[in-house]
Structures are given as structure tokens and as C-alpha cells.
PDB file of N, CA and C in Angstrom:
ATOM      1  N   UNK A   1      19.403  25.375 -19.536  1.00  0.00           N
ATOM      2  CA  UNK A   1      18.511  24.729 -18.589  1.00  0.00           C
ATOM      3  C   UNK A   1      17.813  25.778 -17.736  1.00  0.00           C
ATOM      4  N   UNK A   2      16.731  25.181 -17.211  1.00  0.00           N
ATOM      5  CA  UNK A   2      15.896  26.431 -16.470  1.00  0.00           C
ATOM      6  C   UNK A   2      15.003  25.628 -15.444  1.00  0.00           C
ATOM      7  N   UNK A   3      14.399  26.360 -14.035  1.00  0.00           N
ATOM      8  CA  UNK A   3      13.712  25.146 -13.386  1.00  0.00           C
ATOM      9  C   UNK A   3      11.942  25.194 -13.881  1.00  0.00           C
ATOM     10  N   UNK A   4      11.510  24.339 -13.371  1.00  0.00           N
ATOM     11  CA  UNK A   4       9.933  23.844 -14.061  1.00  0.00           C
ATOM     12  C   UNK A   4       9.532  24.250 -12.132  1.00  0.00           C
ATOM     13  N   UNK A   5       8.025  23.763 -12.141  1.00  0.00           N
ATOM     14  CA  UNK A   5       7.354  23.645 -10.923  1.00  0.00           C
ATOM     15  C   UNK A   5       8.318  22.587 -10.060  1.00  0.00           C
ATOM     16  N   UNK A   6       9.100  21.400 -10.694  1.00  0.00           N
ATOM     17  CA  UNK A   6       9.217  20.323  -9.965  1.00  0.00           C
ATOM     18  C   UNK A   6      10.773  20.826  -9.708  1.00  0.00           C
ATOM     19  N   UNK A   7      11.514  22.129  -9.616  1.00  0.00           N
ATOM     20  CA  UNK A   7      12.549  22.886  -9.549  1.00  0.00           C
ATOM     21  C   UNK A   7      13.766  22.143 -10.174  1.00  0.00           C
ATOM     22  N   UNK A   8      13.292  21.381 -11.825  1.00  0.00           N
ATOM     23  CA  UNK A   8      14.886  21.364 -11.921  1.00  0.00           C
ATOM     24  C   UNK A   8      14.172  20.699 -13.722  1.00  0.00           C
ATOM     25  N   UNK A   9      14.866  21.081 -14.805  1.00  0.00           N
ATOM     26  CA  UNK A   9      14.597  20.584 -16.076  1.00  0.00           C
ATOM     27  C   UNK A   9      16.272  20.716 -16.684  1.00  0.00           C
ATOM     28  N   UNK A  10      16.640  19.046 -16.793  1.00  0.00           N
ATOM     29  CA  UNK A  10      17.364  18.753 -17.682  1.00  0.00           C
ATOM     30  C   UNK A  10      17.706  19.468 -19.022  1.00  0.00           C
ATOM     31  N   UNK A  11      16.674  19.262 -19.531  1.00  0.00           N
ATOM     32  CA  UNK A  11      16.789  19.129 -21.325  1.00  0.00           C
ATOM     33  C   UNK A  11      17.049  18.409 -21.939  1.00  0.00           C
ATOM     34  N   UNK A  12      17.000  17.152 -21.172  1.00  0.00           N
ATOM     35  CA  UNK A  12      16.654  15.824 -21.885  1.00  0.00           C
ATOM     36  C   UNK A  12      15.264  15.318 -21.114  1.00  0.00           C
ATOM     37  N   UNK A  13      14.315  15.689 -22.199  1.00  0.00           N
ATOM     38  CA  UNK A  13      12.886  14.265 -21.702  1.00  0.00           C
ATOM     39  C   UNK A  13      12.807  13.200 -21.207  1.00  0.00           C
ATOM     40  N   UNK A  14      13.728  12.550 -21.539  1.00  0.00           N
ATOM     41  CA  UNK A  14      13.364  11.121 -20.646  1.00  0.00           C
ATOM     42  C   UNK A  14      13.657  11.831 -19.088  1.00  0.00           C
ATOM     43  N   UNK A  15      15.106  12.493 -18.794  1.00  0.00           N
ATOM     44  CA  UNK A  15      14.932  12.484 -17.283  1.00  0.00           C
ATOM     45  C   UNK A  15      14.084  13.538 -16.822  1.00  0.00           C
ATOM     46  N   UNK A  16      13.677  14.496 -17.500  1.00  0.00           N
ATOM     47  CA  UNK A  16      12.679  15.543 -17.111  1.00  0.00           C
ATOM     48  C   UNK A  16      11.909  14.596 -16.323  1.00  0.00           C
ATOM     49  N   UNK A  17      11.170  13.507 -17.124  1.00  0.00           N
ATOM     50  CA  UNK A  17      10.093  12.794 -16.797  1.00  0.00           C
ATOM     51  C   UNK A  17       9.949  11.869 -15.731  1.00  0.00           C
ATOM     52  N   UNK A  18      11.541  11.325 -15.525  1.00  0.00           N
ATOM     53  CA  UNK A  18      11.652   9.802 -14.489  1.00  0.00           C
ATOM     54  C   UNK A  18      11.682  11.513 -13.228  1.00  0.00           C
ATOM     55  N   UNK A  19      11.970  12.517 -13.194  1.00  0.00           N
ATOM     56  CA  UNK A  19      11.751  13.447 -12.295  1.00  0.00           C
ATOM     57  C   UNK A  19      11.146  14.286 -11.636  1.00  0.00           C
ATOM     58  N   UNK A  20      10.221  14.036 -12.617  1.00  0.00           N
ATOM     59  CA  UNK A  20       8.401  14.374 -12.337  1.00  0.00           C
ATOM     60  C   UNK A  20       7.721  13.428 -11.670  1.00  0.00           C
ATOM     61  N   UNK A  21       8.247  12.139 -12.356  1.00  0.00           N
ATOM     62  CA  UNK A  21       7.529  10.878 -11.817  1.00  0.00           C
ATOM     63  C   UNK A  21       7.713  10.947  -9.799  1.00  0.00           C
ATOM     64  N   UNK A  22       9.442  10.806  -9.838  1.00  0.00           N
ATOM     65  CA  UNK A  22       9.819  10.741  -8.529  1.00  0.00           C
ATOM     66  C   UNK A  22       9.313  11.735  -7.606  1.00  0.00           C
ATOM     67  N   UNK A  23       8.868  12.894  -7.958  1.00  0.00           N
ATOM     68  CA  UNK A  23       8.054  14.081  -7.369  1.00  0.00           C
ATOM     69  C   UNK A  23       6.930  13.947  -7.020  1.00  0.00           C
ATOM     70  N   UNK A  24       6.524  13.119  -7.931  1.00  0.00           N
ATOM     71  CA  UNK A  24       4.894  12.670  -7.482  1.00  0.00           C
ATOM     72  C   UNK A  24       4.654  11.747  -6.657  1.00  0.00           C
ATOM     73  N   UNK A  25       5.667  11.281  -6.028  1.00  0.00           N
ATOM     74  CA  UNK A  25       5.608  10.396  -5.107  1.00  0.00           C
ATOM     75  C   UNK A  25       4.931  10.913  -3.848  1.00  0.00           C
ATOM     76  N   UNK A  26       5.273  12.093  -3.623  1.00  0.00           N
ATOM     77  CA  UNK A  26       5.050  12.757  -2.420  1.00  0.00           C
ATOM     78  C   UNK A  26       3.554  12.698  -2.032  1.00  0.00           C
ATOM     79  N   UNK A  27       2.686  12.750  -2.476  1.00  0.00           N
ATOM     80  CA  UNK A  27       1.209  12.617  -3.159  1.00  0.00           C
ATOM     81  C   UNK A  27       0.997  11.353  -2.797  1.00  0.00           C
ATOM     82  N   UNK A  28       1.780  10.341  -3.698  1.00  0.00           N
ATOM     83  CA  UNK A  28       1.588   8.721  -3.108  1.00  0.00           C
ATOM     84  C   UNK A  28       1.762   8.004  -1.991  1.00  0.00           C
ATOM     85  N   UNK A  29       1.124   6.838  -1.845  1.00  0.00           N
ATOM     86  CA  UNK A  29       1.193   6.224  -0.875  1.00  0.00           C
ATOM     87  C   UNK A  29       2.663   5.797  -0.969  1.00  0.00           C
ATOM     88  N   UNK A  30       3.460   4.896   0.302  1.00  0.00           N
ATOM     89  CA  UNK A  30       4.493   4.460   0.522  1.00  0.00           C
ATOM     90  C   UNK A  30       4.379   3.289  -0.500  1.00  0.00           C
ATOM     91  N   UNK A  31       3.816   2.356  -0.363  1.00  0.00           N
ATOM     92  CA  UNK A  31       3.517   0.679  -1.098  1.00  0.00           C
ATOM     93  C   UNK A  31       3.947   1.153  -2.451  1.00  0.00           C
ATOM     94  N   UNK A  32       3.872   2.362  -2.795  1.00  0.00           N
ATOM     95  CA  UNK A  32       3.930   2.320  -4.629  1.00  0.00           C
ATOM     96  C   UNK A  32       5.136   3.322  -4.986  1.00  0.00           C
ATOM     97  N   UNK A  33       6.504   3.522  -4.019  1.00  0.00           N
ATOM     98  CA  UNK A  33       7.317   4.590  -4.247  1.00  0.00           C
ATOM     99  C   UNK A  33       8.415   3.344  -4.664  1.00  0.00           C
ATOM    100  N   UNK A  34       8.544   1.732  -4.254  1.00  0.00           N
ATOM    101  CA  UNK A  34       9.258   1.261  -4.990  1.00  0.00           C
ATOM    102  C   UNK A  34       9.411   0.908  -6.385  1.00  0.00           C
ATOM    103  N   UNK A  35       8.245   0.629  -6.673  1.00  0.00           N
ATOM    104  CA  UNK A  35       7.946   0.460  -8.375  1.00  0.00           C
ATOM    105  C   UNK A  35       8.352   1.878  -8.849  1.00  0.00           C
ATOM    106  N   UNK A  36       7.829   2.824  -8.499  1.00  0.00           N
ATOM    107  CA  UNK A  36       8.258   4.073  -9.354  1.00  0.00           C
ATOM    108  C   UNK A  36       9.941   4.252  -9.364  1.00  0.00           C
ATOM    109  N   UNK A  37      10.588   4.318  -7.991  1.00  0.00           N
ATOM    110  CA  UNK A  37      11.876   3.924  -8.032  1.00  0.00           C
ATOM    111  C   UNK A  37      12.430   3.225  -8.904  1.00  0.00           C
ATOM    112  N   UNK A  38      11.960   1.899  -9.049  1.00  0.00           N
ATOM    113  CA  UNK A  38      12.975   0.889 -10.055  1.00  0.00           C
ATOM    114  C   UNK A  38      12.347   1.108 -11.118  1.00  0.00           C
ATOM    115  N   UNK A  39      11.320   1.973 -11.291  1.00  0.00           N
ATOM    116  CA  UNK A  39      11.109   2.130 -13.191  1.00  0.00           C
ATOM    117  C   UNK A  39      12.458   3.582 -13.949  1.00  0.00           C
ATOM    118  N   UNK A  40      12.455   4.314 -12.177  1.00  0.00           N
ATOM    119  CA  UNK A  40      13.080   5.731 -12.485  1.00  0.00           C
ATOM    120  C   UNK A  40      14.776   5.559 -13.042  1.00  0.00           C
ATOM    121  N   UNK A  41      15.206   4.192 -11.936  1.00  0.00           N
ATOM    122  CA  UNK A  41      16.533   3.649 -12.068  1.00  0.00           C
ATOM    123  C   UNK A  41      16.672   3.121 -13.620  1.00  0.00           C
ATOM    124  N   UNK A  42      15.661   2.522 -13.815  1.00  0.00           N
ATOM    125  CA  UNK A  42      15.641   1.744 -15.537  1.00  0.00           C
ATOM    126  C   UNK A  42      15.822   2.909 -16.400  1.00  0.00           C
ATOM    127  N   UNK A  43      15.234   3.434 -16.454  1.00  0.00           N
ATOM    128  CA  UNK A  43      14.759   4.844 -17.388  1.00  0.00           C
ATOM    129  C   UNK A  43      16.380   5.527 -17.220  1.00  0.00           C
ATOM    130  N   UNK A  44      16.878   6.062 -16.158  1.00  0.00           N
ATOM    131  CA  UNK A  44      18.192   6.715 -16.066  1.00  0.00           C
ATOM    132  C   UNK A  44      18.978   5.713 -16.356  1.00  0.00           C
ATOM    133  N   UNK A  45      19.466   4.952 -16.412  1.00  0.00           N
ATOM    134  CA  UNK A  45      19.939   4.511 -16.608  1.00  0.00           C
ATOM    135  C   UNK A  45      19.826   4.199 -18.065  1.00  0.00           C
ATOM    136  N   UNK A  46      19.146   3.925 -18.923  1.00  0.00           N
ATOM    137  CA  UNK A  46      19.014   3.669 -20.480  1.00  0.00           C
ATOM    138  C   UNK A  46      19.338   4.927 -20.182  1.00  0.00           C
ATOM    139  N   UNK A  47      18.914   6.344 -19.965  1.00  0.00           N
ATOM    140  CA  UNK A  47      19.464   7.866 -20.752  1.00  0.00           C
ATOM    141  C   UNK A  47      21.047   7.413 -20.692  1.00  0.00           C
ATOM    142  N   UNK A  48      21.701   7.191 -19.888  1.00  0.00           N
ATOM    143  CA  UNK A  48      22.731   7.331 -19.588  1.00  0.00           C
ATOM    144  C   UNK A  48      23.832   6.446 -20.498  1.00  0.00           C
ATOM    145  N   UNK A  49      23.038   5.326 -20.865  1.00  0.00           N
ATOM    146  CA  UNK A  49      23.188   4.405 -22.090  1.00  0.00           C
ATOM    147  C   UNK A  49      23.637   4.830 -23.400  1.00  0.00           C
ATOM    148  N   UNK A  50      22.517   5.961 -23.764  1.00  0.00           N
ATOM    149  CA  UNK A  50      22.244   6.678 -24.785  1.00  0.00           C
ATOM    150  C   UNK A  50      22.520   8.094 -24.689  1.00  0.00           C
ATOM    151  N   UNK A  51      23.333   8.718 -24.124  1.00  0.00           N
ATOM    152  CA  UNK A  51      24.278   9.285 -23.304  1.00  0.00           C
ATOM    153  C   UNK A  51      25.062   9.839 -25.042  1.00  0.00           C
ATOM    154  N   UNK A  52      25.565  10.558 -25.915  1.00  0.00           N
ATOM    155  CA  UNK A  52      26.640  10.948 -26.575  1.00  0.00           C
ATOM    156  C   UNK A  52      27.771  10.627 -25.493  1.00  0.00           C
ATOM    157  N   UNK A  53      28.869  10.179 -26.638  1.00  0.00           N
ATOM    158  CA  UNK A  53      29.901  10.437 -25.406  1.00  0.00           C
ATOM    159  C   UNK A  53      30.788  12.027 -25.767  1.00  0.00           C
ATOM    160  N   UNK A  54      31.149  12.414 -24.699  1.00  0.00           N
ATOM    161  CA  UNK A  54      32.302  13.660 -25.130  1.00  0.00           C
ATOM    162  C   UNK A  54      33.728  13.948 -25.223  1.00  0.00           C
TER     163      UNK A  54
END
């Protein structure tokens, strides 16, 4: 693993992405940080789903 601009890369894509998303919030207005929230929770949550187990 290594960090990106948004200081942190998984190495799994899906959460790279729900973590970019949540970063960009900062940029956004307030009215639209809950939708991104409960799409970010959906999204982690399926990784976590799809998760190998060890």
C-alpha cells in the first residue's frame, strides 16, 4: 500500500473510491454529504461482504 493525493490507497478499488468520494466532500455543499455518506456505507460495506475470509 502507498498514499495517493487523498493520503491513503487501500488496494482494493472499490474502497480507494468510496474514499475519494468522501474527500470530495470538502468541496461540497453540506445538503449533499448525506447521500454520499450512505452510498460510501453501502459500497463498504458490500467490500466487506466480499471480503476473502482468512
Amino acid at each position: 500500500m502507498s498514499e495517493s493525493a487523498t493520503g491513503s490507497v487501500t488496494g482494493m478499488g472499490s474502497v480507494d473510491r468510496v474514499i475519494e468520494g468522501v474527500t470530495a466532500l470538502e468541496d461540497r455543499p453540506v445538503e449533499e454529504h448525506v447521500a454520499v455518506f450512505e452510498h460510501a456505507h453501502e459500497q463498504l460495506r458490500r467490500a466487506l461482504d466480499d471480503a476473502p475470509a482468512d
